[in-house]
N, C-alpha and C. Protein backbone atom coordinates (compact mmCIF):
# COMPACT_ATOMS: atom_id res chain seq x y z
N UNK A 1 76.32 -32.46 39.22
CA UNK A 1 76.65 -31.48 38.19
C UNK A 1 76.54 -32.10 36.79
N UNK A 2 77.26 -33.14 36.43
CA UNK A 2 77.04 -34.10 35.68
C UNK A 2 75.64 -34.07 34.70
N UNK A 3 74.59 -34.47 35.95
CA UNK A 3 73.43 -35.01 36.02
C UNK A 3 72.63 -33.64 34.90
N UNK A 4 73.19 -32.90 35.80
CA UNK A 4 72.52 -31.23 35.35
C UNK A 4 72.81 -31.15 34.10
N UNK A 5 74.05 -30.96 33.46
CA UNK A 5 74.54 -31.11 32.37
C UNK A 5 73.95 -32.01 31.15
N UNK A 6 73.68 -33.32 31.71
CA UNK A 6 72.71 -33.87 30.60
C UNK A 6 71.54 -33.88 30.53
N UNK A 7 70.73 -33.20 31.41
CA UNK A 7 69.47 -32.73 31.63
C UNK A 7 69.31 -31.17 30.85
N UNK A 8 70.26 -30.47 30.60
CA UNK A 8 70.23 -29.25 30.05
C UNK A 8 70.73 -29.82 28.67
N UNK A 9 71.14 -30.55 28.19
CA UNK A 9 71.83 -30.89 26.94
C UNK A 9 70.28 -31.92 26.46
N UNK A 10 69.91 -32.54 27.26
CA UNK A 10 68.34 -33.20 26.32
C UNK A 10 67.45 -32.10 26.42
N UNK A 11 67.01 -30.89 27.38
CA UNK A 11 66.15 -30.26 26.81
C UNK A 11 66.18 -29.35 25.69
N UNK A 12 67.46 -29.21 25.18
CA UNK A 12 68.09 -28.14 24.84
C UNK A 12 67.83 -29.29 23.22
N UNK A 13 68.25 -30.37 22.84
CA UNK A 13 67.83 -31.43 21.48
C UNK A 13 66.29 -31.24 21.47
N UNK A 14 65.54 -31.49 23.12
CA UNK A 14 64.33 -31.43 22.94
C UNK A 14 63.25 -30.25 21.97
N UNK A 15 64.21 -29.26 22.59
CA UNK A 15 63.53 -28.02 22.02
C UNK A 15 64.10 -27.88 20.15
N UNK A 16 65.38 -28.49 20.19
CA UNK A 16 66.00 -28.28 18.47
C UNK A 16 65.01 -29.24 18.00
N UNK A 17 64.17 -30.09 18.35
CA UNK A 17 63.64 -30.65 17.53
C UNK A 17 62.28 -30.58 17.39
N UNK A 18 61.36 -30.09 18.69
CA UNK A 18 60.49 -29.05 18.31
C UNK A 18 60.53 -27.64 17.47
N UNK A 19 61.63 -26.94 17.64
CA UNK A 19 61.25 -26.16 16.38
C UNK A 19 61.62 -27.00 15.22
N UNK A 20 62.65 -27.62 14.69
CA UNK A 20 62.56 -28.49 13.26
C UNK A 20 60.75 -28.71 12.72
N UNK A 21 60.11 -29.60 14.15
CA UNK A 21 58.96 -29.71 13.36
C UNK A 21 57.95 -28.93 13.45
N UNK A 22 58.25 -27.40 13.75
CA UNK A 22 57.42 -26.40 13.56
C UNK A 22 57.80 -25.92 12.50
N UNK A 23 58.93 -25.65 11.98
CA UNK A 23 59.53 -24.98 10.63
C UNK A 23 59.18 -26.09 9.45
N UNK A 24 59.21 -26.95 9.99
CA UNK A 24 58.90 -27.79 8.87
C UNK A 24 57.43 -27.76 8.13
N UNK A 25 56.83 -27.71 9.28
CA UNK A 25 55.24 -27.97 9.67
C UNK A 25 54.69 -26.34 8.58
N UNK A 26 55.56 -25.06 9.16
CA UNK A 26 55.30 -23.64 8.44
C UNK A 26 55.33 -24.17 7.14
N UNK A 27 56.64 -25.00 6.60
CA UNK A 27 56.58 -24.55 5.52
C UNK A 27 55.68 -25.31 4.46
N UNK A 28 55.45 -26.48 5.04
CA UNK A 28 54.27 -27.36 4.14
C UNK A 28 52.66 -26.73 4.23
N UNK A 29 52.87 -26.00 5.29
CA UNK A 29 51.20 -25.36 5.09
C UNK A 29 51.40 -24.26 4.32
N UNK A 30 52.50 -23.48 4.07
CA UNK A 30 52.49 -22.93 3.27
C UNK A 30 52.37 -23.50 1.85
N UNK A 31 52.72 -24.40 1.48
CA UNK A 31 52.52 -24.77 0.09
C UNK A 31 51.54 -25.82 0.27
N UNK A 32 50.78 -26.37 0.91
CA UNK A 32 49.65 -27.42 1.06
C UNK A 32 48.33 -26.78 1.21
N UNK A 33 48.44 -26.12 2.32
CA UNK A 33 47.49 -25.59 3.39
C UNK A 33 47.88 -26.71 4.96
N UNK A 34 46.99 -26.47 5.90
CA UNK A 34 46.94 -27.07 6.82
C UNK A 34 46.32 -28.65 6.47
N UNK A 35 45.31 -28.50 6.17
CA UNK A 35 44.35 -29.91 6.33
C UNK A 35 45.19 -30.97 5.22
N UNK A 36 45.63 -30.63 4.09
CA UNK A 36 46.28 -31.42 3.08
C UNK A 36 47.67 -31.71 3.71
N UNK A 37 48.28 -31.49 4.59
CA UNK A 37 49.53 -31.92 5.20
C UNK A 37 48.82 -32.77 6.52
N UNK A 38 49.68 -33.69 5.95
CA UNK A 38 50.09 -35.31 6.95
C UNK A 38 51.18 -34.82 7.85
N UNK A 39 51.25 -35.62 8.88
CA UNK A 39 52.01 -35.61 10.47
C UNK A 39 53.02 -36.69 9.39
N UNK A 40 52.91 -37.49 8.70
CA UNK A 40 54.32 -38.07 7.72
C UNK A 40 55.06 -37.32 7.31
N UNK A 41 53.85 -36.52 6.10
CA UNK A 41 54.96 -35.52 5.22
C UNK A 41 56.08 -34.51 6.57
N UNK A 42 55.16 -33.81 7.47
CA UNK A 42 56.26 -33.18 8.55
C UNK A 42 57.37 -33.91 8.92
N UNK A 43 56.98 -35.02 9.40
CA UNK A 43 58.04 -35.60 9.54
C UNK A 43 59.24 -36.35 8.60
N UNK A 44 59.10 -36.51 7.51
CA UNK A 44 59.75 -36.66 6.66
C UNK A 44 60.64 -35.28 6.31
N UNK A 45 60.08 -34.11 6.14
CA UNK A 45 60.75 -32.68 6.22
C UNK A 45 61.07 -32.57 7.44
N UNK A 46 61.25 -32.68 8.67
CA UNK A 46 61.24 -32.07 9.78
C UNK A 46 62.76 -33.24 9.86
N UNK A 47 62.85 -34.03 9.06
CA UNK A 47 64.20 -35.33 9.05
C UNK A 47 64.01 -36.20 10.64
N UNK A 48 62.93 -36.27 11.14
CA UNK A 48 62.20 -37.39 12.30
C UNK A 48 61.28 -38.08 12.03
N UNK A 49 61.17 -39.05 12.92
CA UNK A 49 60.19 -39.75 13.18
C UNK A 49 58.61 -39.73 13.07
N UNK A 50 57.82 -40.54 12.82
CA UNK A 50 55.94 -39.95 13.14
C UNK A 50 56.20 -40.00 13.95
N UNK A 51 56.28 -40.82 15.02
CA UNK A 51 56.13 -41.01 16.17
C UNK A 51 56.78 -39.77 16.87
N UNK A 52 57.44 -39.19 16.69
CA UNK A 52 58.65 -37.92 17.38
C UNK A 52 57.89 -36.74 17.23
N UNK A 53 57.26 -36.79 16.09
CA UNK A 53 56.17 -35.84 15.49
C UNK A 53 54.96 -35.70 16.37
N UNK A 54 54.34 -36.74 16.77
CA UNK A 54 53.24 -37.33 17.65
C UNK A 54 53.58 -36.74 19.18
N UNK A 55 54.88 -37.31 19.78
CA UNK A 55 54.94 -36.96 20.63
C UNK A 55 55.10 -35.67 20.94
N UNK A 56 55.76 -34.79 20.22
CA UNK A 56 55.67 -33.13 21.03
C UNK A 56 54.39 -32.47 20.09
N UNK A 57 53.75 -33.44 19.66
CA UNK A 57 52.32 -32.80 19.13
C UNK A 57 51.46 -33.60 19.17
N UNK A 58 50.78 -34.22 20.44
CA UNK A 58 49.42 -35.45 20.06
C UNK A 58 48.69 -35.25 18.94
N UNK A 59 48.35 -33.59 18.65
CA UNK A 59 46.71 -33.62 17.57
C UNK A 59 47.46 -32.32 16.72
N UNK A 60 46.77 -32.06 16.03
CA UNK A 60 46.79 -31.33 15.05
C UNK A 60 46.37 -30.04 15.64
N UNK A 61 45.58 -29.82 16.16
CA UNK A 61 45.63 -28.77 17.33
C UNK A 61 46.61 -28.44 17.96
N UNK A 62 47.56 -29.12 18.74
CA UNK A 62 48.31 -28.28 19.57
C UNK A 62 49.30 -28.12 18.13
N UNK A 63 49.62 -28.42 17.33
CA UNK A 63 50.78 -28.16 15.87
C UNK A 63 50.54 -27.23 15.89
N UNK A 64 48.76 -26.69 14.97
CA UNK A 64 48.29 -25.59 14.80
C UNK A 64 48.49 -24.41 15.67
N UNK A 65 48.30 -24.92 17.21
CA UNK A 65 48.49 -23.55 18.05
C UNK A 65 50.26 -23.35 18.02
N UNK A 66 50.64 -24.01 17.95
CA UNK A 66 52.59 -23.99 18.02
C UNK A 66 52.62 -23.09 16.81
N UNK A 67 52.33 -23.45 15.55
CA UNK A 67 52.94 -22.75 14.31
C UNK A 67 51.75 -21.47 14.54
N UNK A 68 50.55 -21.11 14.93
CA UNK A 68 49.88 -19.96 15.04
C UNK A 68 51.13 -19.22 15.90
N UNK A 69 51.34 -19.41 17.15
CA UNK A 69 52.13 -18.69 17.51
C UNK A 69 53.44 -17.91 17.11
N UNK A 70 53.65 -18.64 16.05
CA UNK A 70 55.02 -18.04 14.89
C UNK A 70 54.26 -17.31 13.79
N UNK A 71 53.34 -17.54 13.31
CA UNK A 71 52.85 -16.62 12.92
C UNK A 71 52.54 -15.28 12.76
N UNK A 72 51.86 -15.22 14.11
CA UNK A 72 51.22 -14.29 14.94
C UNK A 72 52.36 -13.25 14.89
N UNK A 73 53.62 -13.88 15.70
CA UNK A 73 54.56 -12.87 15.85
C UNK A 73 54.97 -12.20 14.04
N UNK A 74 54.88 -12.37 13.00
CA UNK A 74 55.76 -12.99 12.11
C UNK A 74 54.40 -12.13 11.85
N UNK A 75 53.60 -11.88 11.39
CA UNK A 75 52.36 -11.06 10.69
C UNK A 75 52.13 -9.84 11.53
N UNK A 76 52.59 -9.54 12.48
CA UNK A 76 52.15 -8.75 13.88
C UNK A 76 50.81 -8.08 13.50
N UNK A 77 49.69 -8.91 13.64
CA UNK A 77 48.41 -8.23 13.60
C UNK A 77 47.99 -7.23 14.38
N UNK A 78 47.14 -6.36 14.28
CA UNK A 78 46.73 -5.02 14.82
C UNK A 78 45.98 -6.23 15.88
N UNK A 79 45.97 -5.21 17.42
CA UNK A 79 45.28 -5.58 18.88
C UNK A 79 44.24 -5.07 19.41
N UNK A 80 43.41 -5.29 19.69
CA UNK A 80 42.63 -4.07 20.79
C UNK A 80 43.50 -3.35 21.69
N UNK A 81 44.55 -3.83 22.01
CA UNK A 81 45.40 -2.84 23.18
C UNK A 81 46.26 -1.62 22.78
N UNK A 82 46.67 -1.99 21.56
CA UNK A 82 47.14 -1.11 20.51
C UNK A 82 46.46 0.00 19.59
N UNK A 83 45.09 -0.08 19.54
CA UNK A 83 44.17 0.35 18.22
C UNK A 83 44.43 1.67 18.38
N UNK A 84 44.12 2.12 19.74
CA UNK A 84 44.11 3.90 20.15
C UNK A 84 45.16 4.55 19.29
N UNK A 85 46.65 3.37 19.66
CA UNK A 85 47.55 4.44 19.42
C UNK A 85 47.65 4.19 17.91
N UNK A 86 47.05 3.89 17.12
CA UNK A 86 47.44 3.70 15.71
C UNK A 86 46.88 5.78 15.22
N UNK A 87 45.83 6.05 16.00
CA UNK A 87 45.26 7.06 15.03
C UNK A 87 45.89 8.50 16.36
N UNK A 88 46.94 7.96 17.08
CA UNK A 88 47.43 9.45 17.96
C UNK A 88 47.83 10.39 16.83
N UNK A 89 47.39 11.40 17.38
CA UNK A 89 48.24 12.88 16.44
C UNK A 89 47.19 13.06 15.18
N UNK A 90 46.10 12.21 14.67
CA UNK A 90 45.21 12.59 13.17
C UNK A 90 43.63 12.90 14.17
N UNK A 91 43.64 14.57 13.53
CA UNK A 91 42.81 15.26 13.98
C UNK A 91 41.58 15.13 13.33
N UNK A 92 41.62 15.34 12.37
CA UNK A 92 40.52 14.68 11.42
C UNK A 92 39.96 13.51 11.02
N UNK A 93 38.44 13.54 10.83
CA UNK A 93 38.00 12.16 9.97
C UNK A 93 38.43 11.16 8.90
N UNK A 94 39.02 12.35 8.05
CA UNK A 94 40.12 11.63 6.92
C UNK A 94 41.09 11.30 7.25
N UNK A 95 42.04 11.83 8.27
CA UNK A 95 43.26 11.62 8.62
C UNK A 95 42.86 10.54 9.11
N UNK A 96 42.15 9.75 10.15
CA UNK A 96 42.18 8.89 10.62
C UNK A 96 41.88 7.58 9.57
N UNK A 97 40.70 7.94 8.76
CA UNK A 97 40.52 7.00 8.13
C UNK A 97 41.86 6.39 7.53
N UNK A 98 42.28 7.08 6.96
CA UNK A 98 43.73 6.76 5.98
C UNK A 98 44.13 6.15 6.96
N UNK A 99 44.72 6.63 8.24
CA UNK A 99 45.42 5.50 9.00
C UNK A 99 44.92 4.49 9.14
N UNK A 100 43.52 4.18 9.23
CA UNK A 100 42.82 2.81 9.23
C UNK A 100 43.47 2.50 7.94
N UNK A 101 43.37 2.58 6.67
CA UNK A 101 43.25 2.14 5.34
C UNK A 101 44.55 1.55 5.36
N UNK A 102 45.74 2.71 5.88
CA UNK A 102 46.91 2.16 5.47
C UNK A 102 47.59 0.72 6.64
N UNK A 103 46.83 1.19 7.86
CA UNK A 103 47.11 0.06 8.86
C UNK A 103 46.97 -1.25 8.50
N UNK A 104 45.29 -1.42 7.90
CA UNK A 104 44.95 -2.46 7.72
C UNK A 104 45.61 -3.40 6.32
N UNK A 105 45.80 -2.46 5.23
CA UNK A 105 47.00 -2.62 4.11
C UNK A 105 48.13 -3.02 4.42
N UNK A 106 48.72 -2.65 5.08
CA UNK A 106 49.98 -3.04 5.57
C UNK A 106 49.92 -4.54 6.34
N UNK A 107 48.79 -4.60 7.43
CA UNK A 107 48.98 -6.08 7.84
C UNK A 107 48.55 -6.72 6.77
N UNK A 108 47.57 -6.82 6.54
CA UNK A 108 47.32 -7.89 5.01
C UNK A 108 48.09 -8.19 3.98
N UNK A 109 48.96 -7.23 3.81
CA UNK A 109 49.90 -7.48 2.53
C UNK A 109 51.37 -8.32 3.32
N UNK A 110 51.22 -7.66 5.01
CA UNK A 110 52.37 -8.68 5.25
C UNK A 110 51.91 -10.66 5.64
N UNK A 111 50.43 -10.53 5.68
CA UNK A 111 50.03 -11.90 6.02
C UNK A 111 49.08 -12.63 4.89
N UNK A 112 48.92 -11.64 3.69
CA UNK A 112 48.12 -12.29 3.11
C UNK A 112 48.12 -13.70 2.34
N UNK A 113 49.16 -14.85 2.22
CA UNK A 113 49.28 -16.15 1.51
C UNK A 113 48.65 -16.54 3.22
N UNK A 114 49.22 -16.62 3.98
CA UNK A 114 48.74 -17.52 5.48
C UNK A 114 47.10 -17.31 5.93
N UNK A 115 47.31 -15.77 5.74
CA UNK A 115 45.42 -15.48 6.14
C UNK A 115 44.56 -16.11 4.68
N UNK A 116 44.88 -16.17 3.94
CA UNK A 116 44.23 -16.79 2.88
C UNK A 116 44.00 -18.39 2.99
N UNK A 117 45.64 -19.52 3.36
CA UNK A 117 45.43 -20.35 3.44
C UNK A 117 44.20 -20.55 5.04
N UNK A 118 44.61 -19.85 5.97
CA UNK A 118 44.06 -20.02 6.66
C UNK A 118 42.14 -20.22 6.82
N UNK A 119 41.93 -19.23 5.94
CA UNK A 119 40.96 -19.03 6.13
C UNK A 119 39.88 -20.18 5.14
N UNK A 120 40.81 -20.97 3.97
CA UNK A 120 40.35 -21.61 3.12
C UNK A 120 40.26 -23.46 4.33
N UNK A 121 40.41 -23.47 5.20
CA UNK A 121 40.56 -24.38 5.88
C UNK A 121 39.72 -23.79 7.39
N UNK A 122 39.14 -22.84 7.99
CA UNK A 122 38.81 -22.36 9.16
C UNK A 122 37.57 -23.62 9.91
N UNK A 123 36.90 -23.83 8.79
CA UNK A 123 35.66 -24.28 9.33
C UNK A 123 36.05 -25.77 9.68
N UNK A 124 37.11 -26.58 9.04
CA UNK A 124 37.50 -27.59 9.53
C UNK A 124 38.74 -27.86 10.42
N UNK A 125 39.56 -26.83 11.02
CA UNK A 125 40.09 -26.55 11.95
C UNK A 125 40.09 -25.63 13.16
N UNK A 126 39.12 -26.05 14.25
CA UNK A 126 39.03 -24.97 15.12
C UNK A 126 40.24 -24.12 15.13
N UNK A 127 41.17 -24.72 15.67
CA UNK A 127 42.20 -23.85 15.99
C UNK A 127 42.82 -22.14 15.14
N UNK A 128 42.51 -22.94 13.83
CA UNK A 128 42.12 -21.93 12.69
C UNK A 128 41.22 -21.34 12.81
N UNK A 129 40.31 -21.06 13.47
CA UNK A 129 39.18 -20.33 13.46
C UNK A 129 39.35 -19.21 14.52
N UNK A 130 40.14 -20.06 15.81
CA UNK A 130 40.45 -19.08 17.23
C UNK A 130 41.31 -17.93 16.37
N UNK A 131 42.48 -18.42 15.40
CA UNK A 131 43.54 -17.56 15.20
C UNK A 131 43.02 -16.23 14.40
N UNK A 132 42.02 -16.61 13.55
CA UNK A 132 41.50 -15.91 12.62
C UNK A 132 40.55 -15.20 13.45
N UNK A 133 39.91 -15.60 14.33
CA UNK A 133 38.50 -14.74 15.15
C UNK A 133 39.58 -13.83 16.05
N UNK A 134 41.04 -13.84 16.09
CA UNK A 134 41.51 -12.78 16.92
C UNK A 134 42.09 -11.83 16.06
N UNK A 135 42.22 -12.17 14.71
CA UNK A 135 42.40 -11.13 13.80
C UNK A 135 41.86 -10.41 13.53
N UNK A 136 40.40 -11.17 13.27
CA UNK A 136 39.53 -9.89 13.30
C UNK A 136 38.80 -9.14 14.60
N UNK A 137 38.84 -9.42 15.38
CA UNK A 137 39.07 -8.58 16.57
C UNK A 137 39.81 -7.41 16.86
N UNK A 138 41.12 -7.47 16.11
CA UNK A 138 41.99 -6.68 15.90
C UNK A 138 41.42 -5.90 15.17
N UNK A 139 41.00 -5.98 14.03
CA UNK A 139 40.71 -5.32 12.56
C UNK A 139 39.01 -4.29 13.13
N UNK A 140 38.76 -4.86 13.77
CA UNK A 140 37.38 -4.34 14.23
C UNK A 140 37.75 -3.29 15.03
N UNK A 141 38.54 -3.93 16.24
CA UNK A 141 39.14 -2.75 16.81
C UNK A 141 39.76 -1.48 16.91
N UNK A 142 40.78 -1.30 15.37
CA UNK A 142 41.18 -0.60 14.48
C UNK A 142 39.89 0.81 13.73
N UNK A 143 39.14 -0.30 13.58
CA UNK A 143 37.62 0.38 12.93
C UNK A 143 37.03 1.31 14.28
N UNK A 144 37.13 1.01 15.26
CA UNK A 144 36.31 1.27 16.67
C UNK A 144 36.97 2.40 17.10
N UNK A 145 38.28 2.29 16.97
CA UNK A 145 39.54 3.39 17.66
C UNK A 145 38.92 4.72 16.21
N UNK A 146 38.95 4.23 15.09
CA UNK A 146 39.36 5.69 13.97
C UNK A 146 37.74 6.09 13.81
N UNK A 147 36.75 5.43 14.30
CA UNK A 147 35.68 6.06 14.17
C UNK A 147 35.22 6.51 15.57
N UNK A 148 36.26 6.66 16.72
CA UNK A 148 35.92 7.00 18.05
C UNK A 148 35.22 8.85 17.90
N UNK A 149 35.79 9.10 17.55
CA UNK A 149 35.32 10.89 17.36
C UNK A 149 34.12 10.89 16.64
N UNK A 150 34.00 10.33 15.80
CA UNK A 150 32.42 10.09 14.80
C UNK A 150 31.21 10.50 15.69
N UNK A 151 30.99 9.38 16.57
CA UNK A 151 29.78 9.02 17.13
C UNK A 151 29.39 8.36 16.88
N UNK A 152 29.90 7.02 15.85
CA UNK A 152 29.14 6.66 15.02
C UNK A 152 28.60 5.35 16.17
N UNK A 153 27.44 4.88 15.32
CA UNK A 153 26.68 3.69 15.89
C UNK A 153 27.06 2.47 15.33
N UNK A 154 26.39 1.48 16.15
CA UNK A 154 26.89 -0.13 15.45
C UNK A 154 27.05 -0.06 14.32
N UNK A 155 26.06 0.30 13.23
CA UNK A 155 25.32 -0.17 12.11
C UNK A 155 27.07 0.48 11.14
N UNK A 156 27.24 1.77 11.36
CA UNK A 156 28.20 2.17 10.92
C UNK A 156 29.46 1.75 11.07
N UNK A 157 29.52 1.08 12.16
CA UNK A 157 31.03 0.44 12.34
C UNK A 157 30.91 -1.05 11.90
N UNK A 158 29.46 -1.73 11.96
CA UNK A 158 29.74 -2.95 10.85
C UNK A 158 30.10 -2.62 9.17
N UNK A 159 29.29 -1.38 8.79
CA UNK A 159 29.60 -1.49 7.46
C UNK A 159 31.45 -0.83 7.03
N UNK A 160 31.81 -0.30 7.79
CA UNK A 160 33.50 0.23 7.95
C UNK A 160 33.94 -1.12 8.36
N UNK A 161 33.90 -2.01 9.10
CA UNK A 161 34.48 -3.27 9.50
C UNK A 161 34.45 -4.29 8.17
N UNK A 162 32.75 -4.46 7.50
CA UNK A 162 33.14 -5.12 5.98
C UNK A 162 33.79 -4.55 4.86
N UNK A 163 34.10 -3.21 5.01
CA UNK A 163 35.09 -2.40 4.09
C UNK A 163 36.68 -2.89 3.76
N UNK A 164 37.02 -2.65 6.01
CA UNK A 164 37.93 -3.33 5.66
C UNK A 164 38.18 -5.00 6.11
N UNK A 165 37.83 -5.82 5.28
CA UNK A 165 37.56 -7.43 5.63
C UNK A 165 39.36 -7.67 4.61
N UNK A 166 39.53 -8.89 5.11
CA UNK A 166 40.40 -9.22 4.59
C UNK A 166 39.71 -9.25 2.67
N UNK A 167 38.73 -10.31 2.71
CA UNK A 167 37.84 -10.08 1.31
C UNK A 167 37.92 -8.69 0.40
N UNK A 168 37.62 -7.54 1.03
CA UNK A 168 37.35 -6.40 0.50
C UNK A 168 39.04 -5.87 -0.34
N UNK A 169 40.10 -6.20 0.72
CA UNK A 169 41.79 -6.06 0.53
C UNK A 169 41.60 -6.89 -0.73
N UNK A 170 41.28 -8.22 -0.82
CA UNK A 170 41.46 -9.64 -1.83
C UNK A 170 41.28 -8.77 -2.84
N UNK A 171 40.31 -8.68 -3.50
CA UNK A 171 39.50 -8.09 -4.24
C UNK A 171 39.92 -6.77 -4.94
N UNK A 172 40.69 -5.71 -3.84
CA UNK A 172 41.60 -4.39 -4.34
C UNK A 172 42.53 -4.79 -4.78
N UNK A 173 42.94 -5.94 -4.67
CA UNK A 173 44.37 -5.88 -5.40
C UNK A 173 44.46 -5.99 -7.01
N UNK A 174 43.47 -6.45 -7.04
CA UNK A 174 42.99 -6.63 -8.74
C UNK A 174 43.01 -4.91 -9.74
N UNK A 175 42.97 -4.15 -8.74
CA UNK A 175 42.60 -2.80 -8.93
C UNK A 175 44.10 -2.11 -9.58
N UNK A 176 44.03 -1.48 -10.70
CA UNK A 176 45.11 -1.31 -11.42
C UNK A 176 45.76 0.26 -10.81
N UNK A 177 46.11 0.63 -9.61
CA UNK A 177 46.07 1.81 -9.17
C UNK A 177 47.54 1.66 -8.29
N UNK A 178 48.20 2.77 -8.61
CA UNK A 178 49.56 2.75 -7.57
C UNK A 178 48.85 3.18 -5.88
N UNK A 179 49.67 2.33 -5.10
CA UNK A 179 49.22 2.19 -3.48
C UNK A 179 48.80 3.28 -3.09
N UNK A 180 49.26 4.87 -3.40
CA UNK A 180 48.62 5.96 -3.57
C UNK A 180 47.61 6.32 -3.78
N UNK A 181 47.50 6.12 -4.60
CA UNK A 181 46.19 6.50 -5.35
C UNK A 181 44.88 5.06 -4.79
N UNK A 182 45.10 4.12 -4.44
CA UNK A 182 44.42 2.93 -4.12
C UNK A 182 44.01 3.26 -2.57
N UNK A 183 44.57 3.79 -1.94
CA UNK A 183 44.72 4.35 -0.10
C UNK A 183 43.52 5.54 -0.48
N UNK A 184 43.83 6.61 -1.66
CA UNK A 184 42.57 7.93 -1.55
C UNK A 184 41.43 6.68 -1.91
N UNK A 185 41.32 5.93 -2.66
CA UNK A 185 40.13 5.65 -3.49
C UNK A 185 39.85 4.68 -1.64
N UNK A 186 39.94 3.71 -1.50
CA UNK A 186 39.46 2.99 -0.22
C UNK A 186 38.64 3.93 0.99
N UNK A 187 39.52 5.31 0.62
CA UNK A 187 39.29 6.30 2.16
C UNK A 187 37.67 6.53 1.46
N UNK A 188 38.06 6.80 0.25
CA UNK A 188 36.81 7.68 -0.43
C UNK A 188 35.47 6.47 -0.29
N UNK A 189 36.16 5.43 -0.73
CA UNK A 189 34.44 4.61 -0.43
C UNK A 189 34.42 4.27 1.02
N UNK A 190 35.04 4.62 1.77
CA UNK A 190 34.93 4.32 3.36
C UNK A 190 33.60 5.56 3.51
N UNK A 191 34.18 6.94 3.29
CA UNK A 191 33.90 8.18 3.37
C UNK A 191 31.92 7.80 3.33
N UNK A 192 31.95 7.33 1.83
CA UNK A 192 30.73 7.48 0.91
C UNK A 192 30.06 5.99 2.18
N UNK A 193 30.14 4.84 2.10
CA UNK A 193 29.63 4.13 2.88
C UNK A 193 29.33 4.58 4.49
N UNK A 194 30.23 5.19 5.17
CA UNK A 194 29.74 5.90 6.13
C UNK A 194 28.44 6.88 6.32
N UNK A 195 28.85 7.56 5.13
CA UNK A 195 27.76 8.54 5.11
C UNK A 195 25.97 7.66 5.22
N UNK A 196 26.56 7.09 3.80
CA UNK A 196 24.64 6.06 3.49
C UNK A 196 24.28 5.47 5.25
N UNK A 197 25.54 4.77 5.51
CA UNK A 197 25.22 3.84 6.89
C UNK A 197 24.49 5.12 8.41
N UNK A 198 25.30 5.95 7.87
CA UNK A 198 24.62 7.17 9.07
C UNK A 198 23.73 7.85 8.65
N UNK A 199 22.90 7.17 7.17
CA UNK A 199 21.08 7.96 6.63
C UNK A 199 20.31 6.80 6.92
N UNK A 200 20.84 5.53 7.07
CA UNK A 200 19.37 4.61 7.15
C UNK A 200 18.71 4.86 8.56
């Protein structure tokens, strides 16, 4: 019983000190990025060891997939398993679109410093690249579900998919328009790009 007891009492430090150096780890990529943070600096914030650091993380990879996973939850990105039900109950083309517009608005504005750092680092961190290639999977998917009634063809759901890119969001925010009025104007060049993409 004993035995049990201190076997549940070290996994139980084990795990307090894996998250320390995941929270720690969040918060320096938040103000670093990923690639500019050292397994030191974590550990120096995380109040352990390199070596302690090392051990419940050999590479920078499995870190990356540990803190992606807090993320993930923590941004709740749109799914393919989910997409259908984003546009239940909007009968119309517009209705749906808007729900695309405002769906995709809403995750971006809740992930946009992380999807930004993230993405400024992708090409030199796989792991960054898996996290980000399932986002947009999501985001595509979103596009696939609200243009299901359309008919539309590839060509049309790539150019609605670069509409809504994380880039295209970057870029609106600069736009001097209350969220209102910024949601009609997005639907409206969705609207107008659809159309051209379904004349070529």
């Amino acid at each position: 019983m004993a035995r049990d007891y201190r076997m549940q009492k070290r996994a139980e430090a084990r795990d307090q000190t894996r998250q320390q150096i995941v929270e720690a780890t969040l918060q320096l990529h938040d103000e670093k990025g990923v690639v500019q943070t050292t397994f030191a600096e974590i550990a120096e914030r995380a109040g352990v060891g390199p070596a302690t650091v090392s051990r419940h993380f050999p590479s920078l990879g499995d870190l990356v997939r540990a803190c992606g996973a807090h993320v993930w939850h923590e941004m709740r990105p749109p799914t393919p398993d989910a997409a259908a039900s984003v546009f239940a109950g909007a009968a119309t083309g517009r209705e749906r679109l808007v729900r695309l517009v405002e769906e995709v608005d809403a995750f971006y504005a809740r992930g946009a410093h992380r999807l930004g750092l993230a993405a400024r680092d992708r090409e030199l961190v796989p792991e960054l690249n898996d996290f980000l290639t399932a986002v947009e999977a999501g985001i595509v998917a979103l596009v696939r579900a609200a243009l299901a009634n359309a008919g539309d063809g590839e060509r049309a759901i790539q150019v609605a998919v670069a509409f809504t890119s994380f880039q295209f969001w970057t870029q609106f925010k600069r736009v001097d328009l209350a969220p209102a009025e910024l949601t009609r104007l997005k639907v409206k060049i969705l609207e107008c790009a659809l159309k051209a993409a379904r004349q070529i």
